[in-house]
Protein backbone atom coordinates (compact mmCIF):
# COMPACT_ATOMS: atom_id res chain seq x y z
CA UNK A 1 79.17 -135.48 180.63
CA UNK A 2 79.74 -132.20 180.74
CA UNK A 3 79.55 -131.00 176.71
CA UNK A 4 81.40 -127.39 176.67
CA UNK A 5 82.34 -126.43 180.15
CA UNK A 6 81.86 -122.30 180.77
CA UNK A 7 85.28 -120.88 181.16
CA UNK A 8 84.97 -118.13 184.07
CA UNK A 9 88.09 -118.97 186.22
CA UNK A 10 91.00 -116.18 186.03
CA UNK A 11 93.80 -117.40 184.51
CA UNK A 12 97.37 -117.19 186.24
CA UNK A 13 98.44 -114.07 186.09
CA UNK A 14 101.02 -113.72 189.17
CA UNK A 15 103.09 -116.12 186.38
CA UNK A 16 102.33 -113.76 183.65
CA UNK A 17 103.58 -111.14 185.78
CA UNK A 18 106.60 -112.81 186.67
CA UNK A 19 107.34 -113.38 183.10
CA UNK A 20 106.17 -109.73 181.90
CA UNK A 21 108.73 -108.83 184.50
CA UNK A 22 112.09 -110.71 183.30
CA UNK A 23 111.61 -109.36 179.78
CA UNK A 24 113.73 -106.37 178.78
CA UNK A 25 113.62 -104.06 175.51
CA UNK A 26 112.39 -105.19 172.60
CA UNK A 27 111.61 -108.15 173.62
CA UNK A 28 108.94 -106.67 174.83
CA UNK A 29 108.22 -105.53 171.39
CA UNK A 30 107.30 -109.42 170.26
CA UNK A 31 104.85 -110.90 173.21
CA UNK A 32 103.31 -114.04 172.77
CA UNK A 33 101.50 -116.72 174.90
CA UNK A 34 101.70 -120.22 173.34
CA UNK A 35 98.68 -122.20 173.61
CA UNK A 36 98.35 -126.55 172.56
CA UNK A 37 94.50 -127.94 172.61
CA UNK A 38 93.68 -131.70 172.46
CA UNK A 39 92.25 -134.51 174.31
CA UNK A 40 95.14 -134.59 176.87
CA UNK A 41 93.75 -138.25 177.46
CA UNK A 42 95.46 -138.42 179.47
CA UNK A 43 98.50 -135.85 179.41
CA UNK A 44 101.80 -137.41 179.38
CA UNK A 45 105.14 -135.99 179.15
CA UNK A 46 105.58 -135.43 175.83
CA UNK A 47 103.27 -133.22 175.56
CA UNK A 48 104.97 -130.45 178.22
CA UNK A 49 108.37 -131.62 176.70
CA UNK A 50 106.94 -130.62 173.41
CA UNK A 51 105.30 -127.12 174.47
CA UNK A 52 109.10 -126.48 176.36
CA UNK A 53 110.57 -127.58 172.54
CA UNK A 54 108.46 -124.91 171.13
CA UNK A 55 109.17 -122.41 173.46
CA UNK A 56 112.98 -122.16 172.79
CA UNK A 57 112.47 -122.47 169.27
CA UNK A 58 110.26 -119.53 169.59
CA UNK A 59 112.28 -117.24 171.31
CA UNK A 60 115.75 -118.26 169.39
CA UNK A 61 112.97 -116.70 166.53
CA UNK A 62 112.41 -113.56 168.47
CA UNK A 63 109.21 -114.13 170.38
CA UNK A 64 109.27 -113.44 174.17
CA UNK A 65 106.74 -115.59 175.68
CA UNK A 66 105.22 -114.32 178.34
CA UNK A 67 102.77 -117.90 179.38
CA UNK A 68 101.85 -121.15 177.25
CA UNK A 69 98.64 -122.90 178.32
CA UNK A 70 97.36 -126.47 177.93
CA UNK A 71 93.73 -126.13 176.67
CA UNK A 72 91.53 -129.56 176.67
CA UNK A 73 88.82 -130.43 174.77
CA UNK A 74 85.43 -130.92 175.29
CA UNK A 75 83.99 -134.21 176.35
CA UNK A 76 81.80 -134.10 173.20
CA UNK A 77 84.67 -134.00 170.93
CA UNK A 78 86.33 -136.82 172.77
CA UNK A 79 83.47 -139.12 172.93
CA UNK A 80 83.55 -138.68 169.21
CA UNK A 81 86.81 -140.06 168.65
CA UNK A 82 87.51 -142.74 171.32
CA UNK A 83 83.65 -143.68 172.40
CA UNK A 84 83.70 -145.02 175.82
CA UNK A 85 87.84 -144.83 176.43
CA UNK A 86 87.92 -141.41 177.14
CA UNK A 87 88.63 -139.69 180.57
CA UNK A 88 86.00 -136.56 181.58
CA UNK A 89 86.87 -133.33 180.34
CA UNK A 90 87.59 -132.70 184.78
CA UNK A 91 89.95 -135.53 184.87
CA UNK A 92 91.92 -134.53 182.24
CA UNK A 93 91.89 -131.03 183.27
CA UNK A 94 92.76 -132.23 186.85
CA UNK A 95 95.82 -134.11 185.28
CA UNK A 96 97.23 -131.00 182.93
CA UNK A 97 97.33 -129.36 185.76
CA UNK A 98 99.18 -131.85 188.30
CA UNK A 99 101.39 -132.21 184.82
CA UNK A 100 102.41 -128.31 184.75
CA UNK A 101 102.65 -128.26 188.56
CA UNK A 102 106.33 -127.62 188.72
CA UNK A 103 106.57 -125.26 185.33
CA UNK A 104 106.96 -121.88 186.26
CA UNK A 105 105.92 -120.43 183.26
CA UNK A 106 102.69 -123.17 182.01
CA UNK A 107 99.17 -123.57 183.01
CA UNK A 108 95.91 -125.37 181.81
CA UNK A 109 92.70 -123.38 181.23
CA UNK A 110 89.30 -125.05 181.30
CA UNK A 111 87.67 -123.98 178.01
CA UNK A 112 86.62 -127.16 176.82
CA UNK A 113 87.30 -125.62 173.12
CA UNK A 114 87.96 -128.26 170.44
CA UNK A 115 89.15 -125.47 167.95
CA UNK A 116 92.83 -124.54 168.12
CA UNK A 117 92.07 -121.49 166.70
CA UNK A 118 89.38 -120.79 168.65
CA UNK A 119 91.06 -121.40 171.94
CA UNK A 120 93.74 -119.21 171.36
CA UNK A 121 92.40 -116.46 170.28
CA UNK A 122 89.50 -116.56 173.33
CA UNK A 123 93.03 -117.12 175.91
CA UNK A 124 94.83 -114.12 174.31
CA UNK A 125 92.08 -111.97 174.50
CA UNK A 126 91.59 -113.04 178.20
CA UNK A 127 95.02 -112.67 179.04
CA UNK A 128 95.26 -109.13 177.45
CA UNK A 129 92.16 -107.76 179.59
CA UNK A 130 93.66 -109.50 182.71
CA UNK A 131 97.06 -107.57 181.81
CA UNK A 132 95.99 -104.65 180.74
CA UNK A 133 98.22 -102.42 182.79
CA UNK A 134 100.88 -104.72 181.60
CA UNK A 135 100.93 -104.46 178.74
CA UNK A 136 100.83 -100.96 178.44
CA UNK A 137 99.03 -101.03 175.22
CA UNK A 138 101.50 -103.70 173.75
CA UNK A 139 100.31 -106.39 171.26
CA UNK A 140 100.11 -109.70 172.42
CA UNK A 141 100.31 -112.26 170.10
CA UNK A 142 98.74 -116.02 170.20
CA UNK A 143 100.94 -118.62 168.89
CA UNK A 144 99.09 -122.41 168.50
CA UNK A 145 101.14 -125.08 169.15
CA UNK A 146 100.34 -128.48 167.03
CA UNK A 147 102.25 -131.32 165.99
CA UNK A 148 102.81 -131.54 162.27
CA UNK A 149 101.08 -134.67 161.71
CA UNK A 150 97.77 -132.51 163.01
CA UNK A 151 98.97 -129.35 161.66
CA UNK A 152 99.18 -131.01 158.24
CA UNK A 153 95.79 -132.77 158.57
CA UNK A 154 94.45 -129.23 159.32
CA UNK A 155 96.24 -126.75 157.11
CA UNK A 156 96.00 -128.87 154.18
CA UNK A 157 92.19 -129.25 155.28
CA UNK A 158 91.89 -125.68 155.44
CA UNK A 159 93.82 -125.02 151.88
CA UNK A 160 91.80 -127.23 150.02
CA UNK A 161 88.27 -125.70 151.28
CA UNK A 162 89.38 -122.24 150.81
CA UNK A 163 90.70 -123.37 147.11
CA UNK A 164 86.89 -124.40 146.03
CA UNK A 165 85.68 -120.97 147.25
CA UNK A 166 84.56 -118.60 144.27
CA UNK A 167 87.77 -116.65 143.08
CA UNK A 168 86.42 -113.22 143.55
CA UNK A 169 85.52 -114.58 147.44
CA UNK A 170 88.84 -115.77 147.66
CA UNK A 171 90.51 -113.70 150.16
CA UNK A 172 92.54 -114.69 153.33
CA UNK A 173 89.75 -116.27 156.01
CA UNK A 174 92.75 -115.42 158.90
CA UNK A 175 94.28 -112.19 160.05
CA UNK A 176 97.78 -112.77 161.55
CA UNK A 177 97.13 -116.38 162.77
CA UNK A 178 99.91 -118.32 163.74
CA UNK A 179 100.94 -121.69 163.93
CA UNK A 180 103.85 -123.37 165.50
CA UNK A 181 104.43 -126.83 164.19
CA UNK A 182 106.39 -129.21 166.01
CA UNK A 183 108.06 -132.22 163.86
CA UNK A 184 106.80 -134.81 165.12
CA UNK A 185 108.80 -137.79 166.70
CA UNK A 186 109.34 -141.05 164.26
CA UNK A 187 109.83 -142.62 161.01
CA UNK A 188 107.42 -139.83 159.63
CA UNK A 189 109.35 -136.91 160.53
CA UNK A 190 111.80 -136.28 157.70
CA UNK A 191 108.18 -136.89 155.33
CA UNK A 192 106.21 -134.18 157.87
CA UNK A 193 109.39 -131.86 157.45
CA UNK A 194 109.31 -131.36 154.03
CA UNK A 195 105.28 -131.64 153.41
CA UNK A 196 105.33 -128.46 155.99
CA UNK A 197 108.71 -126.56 154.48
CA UNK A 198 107.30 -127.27 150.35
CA UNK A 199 103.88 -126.98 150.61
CA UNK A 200 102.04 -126.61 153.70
CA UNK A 201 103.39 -123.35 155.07
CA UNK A 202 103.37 -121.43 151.22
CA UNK A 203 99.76 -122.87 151.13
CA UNK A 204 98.30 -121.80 154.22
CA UNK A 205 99.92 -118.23 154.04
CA UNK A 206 97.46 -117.83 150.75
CA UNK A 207 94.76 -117.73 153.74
CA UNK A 208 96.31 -115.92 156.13
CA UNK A 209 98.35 -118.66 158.27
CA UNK A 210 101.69 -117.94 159.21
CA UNK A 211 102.85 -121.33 160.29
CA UNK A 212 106.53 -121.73 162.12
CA UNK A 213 108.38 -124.81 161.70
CA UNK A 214 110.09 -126.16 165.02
CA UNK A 215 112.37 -129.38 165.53
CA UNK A 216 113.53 -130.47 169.08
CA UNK A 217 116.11 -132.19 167.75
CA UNK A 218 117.86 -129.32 166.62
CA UNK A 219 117.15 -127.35 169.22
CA UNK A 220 118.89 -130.08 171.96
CA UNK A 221 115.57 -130.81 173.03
CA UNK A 222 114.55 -133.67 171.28
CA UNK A 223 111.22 -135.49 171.83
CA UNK A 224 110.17 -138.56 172.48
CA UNK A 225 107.52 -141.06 169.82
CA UNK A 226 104.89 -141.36 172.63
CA UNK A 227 101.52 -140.60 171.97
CA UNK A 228 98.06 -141.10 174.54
CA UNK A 229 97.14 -144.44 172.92
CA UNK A 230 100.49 -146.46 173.91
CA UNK A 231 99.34 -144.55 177.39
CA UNK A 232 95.87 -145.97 177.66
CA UNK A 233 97.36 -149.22 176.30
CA UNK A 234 99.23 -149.72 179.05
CA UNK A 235 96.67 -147.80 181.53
CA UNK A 236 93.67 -150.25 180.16
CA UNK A 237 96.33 -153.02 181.57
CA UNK A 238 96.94 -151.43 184.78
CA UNK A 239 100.71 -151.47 184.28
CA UNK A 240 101.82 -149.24 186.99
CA UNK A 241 105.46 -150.76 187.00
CA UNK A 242 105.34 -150.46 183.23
CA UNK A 243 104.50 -146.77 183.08
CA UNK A 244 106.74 -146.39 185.91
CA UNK A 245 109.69 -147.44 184.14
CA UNK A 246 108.61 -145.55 180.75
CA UNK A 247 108.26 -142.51 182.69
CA UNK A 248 106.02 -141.33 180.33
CA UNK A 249 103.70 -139.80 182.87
CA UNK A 250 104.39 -136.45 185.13
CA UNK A 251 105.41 -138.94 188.93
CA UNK A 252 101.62 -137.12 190.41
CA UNK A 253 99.69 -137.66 187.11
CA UNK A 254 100.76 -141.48 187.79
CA UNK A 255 99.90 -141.26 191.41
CA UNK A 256 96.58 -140.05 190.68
CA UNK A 257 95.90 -142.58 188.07
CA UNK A 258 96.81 -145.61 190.07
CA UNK A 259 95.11 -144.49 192.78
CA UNK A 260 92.28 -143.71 191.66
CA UNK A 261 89.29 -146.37 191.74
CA UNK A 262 88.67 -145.78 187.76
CA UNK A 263 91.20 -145.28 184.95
């Protein structure tokens, strides 16, 4: 399997353009791509409908987002958490992109970066030297997309290793990083809510974190408790009909599963 795959394609910049070119006045003043990393394995359609909750949270808070991006993970980092149940870092690249095919404004980059962080900053900075002229020496700004069950695994990760550093060392480890945390779907979400809004968001801001809380319900966009493993479930089972009627699954990313000769 292919471990971290070299990231050399261009990334879609007649949609950035498009975008650049429906913003007007100071909008233009707060530009942002939105980026999500994770297994993706496979993508379903919580995932876009979670990145499209984000985005009108985003820019009812002022942002103008210019692109969001869908950024797998390595194979590596997959193998390490699901052993031999996990799709190659391809196939699940193949699939987030049959998944955005019909967003005008979404696309998948093939960076194989497990870090968050990592993967948005290393898409920002391609973006800006692909939109240079653009931009017209404009900041653009990259906003990471995470669930708050993840986001709270990895702030309050974060927090607690920066809290056992020596106190004269103890200075922000981030410069302007942002997070966008989406409340999660079931019983856990009023709990994830206020862990974010009474500690997790004053916390990381002590290392430099701004993190940005988001709820599709309020925003009439609500989301749906689905998550990849009830999708395998019912992929292991080869229940077409099932995931059919669930519609959990873009109609091609579907097609291309049950076609396929291997799940």
């Amino acid at each position: 399997m292919n471990d971290k795959p070299h990231w050399s394609e261009p990334l879609p910049i007649q949609m950035i353009r498009s975008r650049f070119s429906s913003l007007r006045g100071n909008q233009l003043d707060h530009l942002a791509v939105m980026v999500v990393s994770g297994s993706f394995n496979p993508v379903h359609t919580q995932h876009i409908r979670a990145m499209e909750a984000a985005r009108i949270g985003l820019e009812r808070a002022g942002w103008a987002i210019a692109g969001g991006f869908l950024a797998p993970s390595s194979d590596s980092y997959l193998q390490g958490k699901l052993n031999s149940h996990g799709l190659s870092f391809s196939r699940r690249t193949e699939l987030c992109c049959l998944a955005t095919q019909d967003s005008n404004w979404l696309a998948v980059c093939s960076l194989g970066e497990f870090s968050s962080y990592r993967a948005c900053t290393r898409i920002r900075e391609q973006v800006e030297r692909q939109c240079a002229g653009l931009l017209e020496g404009r900041t653009l700004t990259g906003l990471e997309v995470m669930g708050s069950d993840t986001a709270i695994r990895i702030m309050d990760k974060l927090v607690e290793e920066w809290a056992t550093t020596d106190v004269g060392g103890r200075q922000p480890w981030y410069h302007s990083r942002i997070v966008c945390c989406i409340v999660r779907p079931g019983p856990e979400s009023s709990a994830d809510t206020d862990r974010v809004l009474k500690f997790t968001a004053a916390r990381a801001a002590e290392i430099g974190i701004s993190v940005i809380l988001v709820d599709g319900a309020l925003e009439a966009f609500p989301l749906e408790a689905v998550s990849s493993t009830d999708v395998r479930e019912l992929l292991q089972k080869r229940d077409w009909e099932g995931l059919r009627a669930r519609r959990w699954l873009h109609p091609e990313v579907l097609r291309s599963l049950e076609t396929s000769t291997g799940v």
